[in-house]
C-alpha atoms as a PDB file:
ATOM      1  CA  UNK A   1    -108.718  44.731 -47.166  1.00  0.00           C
ATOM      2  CA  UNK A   2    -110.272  47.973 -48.263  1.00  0.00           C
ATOM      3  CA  UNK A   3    -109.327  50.303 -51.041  1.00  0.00           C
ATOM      4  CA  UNK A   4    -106.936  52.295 -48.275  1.00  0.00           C
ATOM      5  CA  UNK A   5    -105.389  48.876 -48.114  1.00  0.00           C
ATOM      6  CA  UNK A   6    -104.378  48.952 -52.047  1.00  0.00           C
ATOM      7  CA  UNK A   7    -101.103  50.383 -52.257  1.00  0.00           C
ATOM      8  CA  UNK A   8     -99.236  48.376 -49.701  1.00  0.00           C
ATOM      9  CA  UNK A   9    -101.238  45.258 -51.302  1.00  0.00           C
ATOM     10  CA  UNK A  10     -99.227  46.862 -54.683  1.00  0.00           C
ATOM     11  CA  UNK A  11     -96.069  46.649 -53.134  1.00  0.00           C
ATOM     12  CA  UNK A  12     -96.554  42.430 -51.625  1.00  0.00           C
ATOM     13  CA  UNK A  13     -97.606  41.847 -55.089  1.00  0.00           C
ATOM     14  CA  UNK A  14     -94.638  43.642 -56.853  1.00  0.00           C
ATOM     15  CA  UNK A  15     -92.618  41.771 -54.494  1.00  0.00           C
ATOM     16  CA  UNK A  16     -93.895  38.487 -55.407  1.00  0.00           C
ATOM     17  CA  UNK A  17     -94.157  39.377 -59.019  1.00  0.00           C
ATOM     18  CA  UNK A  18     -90.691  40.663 -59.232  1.00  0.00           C
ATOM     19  CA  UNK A  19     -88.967  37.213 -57.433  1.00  0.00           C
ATOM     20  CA  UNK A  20     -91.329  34.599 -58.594  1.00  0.00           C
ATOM     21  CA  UNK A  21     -92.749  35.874 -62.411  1.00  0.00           C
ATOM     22  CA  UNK A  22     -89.297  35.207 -64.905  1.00  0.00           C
ATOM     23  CA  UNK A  23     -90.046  38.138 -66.776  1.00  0.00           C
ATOM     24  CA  UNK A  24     -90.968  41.704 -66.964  1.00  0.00           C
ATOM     25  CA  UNK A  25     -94.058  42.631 -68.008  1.00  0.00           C
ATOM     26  CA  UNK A  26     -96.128  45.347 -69.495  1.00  0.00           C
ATOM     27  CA  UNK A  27     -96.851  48.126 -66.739  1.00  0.00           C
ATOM     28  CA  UNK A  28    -100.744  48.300 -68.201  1.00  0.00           C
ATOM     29  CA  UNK A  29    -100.690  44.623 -67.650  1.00  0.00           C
ATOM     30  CA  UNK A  30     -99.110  44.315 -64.076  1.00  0.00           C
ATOM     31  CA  UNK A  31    -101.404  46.848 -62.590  1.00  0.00           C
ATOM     32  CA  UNK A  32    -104.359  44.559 -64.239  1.00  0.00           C
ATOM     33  CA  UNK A  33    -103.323  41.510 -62.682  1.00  0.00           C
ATOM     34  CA  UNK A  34    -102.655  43.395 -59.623  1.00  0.00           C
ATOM     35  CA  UNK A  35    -106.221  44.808 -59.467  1.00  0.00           C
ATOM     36  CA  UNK A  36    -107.209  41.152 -60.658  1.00  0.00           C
ATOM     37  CA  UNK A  37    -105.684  39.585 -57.313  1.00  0.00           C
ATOM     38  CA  UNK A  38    -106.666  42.381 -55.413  1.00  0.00           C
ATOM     39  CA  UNK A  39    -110.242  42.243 -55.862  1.00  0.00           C
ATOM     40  CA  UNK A  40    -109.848  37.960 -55.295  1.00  0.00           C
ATOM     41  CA  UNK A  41    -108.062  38.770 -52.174  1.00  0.00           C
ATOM     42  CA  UNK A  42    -110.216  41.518 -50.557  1.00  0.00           C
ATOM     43  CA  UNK A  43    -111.623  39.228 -48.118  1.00  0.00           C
ATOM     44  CA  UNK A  44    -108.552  38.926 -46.223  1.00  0.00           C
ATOM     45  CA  UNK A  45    -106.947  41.831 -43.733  1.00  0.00           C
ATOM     46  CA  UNK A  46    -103.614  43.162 -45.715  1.00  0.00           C
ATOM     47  CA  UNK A  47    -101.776  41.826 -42.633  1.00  0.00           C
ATOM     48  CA  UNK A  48    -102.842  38.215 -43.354  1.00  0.00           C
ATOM     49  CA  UNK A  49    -101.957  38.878 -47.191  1.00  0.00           C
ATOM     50  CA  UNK A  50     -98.288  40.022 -46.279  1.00  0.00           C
ATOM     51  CA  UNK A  51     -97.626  36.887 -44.422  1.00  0.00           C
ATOM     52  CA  UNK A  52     -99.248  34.337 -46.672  1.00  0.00           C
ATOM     53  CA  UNK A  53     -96.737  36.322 -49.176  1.00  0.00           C
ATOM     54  CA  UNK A  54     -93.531  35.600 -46.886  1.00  0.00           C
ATOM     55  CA  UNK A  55     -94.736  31.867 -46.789  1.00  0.00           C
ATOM     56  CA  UNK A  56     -95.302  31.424 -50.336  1.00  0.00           C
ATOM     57  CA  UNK A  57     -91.496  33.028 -50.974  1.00  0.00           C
ATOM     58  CA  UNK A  58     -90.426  30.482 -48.516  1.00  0.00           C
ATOM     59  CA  UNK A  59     -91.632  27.408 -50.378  1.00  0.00           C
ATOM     60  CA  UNK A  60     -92.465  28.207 -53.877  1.00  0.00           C
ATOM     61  CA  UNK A  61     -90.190  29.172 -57.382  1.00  0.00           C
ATOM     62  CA  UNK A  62     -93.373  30.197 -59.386  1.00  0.00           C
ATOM     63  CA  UNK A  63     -95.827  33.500 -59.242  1.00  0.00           C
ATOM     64  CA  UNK A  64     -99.463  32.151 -57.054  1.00  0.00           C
ATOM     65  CA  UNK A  65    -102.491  32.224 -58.340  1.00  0.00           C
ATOM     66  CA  UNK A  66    -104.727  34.319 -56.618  1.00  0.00           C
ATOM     67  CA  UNK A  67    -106.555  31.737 -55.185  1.00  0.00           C
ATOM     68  CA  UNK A  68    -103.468  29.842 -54.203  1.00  0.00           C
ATOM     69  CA  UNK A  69    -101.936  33.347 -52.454  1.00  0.00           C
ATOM     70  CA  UNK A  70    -105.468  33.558 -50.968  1.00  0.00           C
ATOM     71  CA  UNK A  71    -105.400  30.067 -49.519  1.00  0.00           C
ATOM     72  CA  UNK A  72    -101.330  29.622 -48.061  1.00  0.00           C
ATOM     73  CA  UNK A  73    -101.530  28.616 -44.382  1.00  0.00           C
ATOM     74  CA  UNK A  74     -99.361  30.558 -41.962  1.00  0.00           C
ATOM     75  CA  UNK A  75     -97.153  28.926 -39.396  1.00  0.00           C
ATOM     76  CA  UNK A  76     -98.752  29.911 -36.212  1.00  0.00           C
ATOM     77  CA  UNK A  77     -96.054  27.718 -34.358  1.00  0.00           C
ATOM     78  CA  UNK A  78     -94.114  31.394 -33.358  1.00  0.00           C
ATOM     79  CA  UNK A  79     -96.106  32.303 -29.867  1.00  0.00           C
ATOM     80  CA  UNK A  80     -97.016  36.234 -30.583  1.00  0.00           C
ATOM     81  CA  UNK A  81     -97.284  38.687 -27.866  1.00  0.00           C
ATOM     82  CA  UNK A  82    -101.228  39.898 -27.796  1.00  0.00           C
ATOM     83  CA  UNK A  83    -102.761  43.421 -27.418  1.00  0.00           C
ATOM     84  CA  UNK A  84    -104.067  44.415 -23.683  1.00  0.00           C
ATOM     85  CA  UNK A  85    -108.023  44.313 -23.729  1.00  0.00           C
ATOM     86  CA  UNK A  86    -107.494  48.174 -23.917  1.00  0.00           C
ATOM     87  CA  UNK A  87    -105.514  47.708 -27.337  1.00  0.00           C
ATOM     88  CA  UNK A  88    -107.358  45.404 -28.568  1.00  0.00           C
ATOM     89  CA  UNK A  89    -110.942  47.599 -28.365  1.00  0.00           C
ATOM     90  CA  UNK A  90    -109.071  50.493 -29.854  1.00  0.00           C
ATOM     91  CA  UNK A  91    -107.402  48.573 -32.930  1.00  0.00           C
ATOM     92  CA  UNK A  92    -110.840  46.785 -33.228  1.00  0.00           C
ATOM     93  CA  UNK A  93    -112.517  50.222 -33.625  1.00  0.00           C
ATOM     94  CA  UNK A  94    -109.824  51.911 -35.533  1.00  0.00           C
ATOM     95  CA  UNK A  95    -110.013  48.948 -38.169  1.00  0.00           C
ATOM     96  CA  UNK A  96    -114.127  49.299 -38.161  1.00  0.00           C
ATOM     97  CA  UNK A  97    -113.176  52.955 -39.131  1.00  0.00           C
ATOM     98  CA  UNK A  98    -110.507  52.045 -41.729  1.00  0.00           C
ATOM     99  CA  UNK A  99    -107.981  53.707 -39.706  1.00  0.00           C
ATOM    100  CA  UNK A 100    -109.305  57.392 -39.799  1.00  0.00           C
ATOM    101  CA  UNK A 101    -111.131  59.010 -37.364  1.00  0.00           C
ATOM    102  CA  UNK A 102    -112.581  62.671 -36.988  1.00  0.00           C
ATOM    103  CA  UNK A 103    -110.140  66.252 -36.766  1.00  0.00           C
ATOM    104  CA  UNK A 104    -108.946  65.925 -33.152  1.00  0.00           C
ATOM    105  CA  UNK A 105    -108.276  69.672 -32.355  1.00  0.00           C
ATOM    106  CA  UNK A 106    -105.665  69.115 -29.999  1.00  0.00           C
ATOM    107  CA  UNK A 107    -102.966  71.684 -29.193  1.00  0.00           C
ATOM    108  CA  UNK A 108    -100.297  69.045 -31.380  1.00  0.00           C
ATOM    109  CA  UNK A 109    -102.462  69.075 -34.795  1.00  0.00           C
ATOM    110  CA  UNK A 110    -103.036  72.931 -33.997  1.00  0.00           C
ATOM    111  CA  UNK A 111     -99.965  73.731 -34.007  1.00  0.00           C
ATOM    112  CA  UNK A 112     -98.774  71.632 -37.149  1.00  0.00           C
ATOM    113  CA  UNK A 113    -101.938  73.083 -38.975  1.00  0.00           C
ATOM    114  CA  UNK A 114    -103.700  69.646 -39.136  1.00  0.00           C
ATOM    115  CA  UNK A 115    -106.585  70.638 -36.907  1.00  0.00           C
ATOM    116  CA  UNK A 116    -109.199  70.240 -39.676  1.00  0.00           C
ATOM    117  CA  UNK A 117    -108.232  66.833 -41.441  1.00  0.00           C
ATOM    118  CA  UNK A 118    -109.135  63.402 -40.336  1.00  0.00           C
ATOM    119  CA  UNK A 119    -106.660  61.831 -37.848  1.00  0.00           C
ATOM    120  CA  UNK A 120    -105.171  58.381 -39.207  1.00  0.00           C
ATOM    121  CA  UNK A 121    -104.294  55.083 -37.655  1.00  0.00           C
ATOM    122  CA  UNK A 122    -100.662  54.099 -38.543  1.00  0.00           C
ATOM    123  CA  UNK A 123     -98.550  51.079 -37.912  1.00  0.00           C
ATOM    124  CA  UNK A 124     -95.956  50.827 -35.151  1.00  0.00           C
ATOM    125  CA  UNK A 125     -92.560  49.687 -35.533  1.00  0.00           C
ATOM    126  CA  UNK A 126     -89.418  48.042 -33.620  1.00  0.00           C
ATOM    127  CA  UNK A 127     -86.516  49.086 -33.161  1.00  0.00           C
ATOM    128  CA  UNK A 128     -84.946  47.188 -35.948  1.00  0.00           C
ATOM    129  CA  UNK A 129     -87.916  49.168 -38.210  1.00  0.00           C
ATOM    130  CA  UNK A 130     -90.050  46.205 -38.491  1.00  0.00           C
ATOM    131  CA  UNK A 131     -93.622  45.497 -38.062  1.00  0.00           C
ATOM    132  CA  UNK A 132     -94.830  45.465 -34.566  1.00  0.00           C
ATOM    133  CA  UNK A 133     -96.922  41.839 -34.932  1.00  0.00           C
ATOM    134  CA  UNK A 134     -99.569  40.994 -32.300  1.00  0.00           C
ATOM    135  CA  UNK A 135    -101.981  38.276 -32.647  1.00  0.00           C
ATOM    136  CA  UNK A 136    -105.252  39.963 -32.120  1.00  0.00           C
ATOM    137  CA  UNK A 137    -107.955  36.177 -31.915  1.00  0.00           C
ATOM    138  CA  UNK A 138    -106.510  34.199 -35.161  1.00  0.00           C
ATOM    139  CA  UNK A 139    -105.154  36.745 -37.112  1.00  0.00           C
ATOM    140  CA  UNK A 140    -101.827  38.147 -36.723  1.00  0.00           C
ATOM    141  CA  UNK A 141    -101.996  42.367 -37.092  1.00  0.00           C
ATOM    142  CA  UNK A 142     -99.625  45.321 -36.850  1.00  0.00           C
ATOM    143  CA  UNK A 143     -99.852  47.123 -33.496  1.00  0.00           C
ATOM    144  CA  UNK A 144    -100.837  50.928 -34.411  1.00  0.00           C
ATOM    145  CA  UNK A 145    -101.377  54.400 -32.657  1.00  0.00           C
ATOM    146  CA  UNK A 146    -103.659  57.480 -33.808  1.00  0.00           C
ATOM    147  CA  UNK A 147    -101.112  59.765 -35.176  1.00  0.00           C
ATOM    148  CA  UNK A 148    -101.163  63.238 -34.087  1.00  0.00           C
ATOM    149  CA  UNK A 149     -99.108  66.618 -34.696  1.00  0.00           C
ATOM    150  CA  UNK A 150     -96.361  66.935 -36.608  1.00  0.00           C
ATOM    151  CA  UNK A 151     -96.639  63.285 -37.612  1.00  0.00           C
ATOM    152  CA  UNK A 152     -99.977  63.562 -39.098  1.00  0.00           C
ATOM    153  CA  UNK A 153     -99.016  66.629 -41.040  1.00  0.00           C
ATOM    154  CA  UNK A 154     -95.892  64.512 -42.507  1.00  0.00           C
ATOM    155  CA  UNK A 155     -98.428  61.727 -43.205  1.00  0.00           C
ATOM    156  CA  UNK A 156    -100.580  64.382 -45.275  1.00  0.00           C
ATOM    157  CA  UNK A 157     -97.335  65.983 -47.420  1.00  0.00           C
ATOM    158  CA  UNK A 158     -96.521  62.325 -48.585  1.00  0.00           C
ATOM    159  CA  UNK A 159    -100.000  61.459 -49.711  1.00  0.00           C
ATOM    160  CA  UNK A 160    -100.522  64.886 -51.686  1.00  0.00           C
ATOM    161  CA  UNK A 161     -96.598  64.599 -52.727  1.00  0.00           C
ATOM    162  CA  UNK A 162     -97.598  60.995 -54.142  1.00  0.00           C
ATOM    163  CA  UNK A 163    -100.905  62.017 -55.831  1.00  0.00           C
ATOM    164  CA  UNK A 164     -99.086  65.027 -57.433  1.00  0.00           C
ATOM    165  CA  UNK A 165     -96.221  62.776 -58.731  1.00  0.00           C
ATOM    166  CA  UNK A 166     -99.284  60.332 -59.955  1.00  0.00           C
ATOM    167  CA  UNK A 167    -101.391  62.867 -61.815  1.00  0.00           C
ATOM    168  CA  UNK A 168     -97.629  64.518 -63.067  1.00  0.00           C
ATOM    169  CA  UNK A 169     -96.778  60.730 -64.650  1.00  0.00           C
ATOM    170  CA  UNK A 170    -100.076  60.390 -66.165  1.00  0.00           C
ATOM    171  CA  UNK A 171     -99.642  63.785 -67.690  1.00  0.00           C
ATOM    172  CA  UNK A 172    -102.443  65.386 -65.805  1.00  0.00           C
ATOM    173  CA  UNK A 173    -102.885  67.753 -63.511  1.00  0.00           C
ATOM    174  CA  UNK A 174    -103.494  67.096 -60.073  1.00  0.00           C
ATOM    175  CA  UNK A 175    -105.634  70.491 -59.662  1.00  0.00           C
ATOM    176  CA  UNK A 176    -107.155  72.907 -61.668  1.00  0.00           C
ATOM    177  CA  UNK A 177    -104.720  75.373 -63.229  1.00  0.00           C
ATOM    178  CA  UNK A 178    -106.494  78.497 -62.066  1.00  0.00           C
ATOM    179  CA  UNK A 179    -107.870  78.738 -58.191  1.00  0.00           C
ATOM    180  CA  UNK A 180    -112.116  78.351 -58.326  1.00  0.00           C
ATOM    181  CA  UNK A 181    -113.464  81.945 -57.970  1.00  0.00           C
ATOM    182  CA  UNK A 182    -115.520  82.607 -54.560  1.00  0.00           C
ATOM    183  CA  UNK A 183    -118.344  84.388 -54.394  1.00  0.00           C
ATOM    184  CA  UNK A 184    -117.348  85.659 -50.946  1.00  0.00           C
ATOM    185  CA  UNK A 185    -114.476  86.842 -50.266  1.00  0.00           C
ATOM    186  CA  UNK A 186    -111.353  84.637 -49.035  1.00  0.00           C
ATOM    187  CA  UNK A 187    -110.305  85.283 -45.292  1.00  0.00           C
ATOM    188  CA  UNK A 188    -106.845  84.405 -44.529  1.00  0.00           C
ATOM    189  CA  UNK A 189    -106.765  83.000 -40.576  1.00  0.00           C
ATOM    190  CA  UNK A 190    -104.247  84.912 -38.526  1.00  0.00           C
ATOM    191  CA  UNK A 191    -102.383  82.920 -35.844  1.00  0.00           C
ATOM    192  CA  UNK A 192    -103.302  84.110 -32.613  1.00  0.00           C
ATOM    193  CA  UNK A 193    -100.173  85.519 -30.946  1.00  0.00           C
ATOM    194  CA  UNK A 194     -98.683  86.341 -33.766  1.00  0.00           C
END
């Protein structure tokens, strides 16, 4: 896992800690243990983590120890479809990236005004909105696409929306109160055709 893997990892341990712990615990102190296990765990891909997860709900009553969550064996006896070779060299690379490559430019991300930020890897779904599984060698992964467009931009408004709402809860701010001065002058872009 990498640190882009860390909030989904959050949300597989909330959902352990919140069916297998008894009791509630201090915020301060969940997000502790959380980065506790995370850092134990960080040698496995967050796919691999999410179904040891599912397996431990399926046979244990009390909260794993990290090294317990780390070590779980998954049932491989399900056959999973596989990625084409094609697939398979683009997931490969995408993960080598951690799922974000350089600004595309195409006429999509133009258009949405995404044209200048990284493009991102994201999961695919089916159509009963669950993770598209492959195997992919041993390990069982999430079938993806570079995102693109209108998509991207969406991706973008939820991550600044969630950082705002972080810094907000912390009492922070997220930016600087007044805009940094420029010692040229700002030049707003007008859309061609407009």
């Amino acid at each position: 896992m990498t640190e882009a893997d860390y909030p989904v990892f959050m949300g597989e341990f909330d959902r352990l800690h919140a069916a297998l712990a008894g009791y509630r615990s201090k915020p301060d102190e969940a997000r502790a243990k959380a980065d506790a296990y995370f850092h134990a765990m960080k040698h496995l891909s967050l796919s691999d983590v999410t179904a040891k997860a599912d397996a431990w709900l399926q046979r244990e009553s009390k909260m794993p120890k990290p090294v317990e969550w780390a070590s779980v064996r998954i049932s491989r006896g399900v056959e999973m479809p596989t990625f084409t070779p094609r697939e398979e060299r683009e997931y490969l690379r995408a993960e080598a990236l951690h799922y974000e490559d350089a600004p595309c430019g195409c006429p999509l991300c133009f258009q949405a005004g995404v044209s200048d930020k990284p493009i991102r890897f994201v999961p695919d779904f089916t159509p009963d909105d669950r993770d598209d599984r492959v195997r992919i060698g041993e390990r069982i992964v999430t079938r993806g696409h570079w995102s693109h467009g209108v998509e991207l931009a969406r991706y973008y408004k939820a991550r600044a929306d969630f950082w705002n709402r972080y810094y907000e809860m912390l009492g922070k701010r997220a930016f600087p109160k007044e805009p940094p001065r420029h010692s040229r002058p700002v030049v707003d872009f007008v859309k061609v055709g407009a």
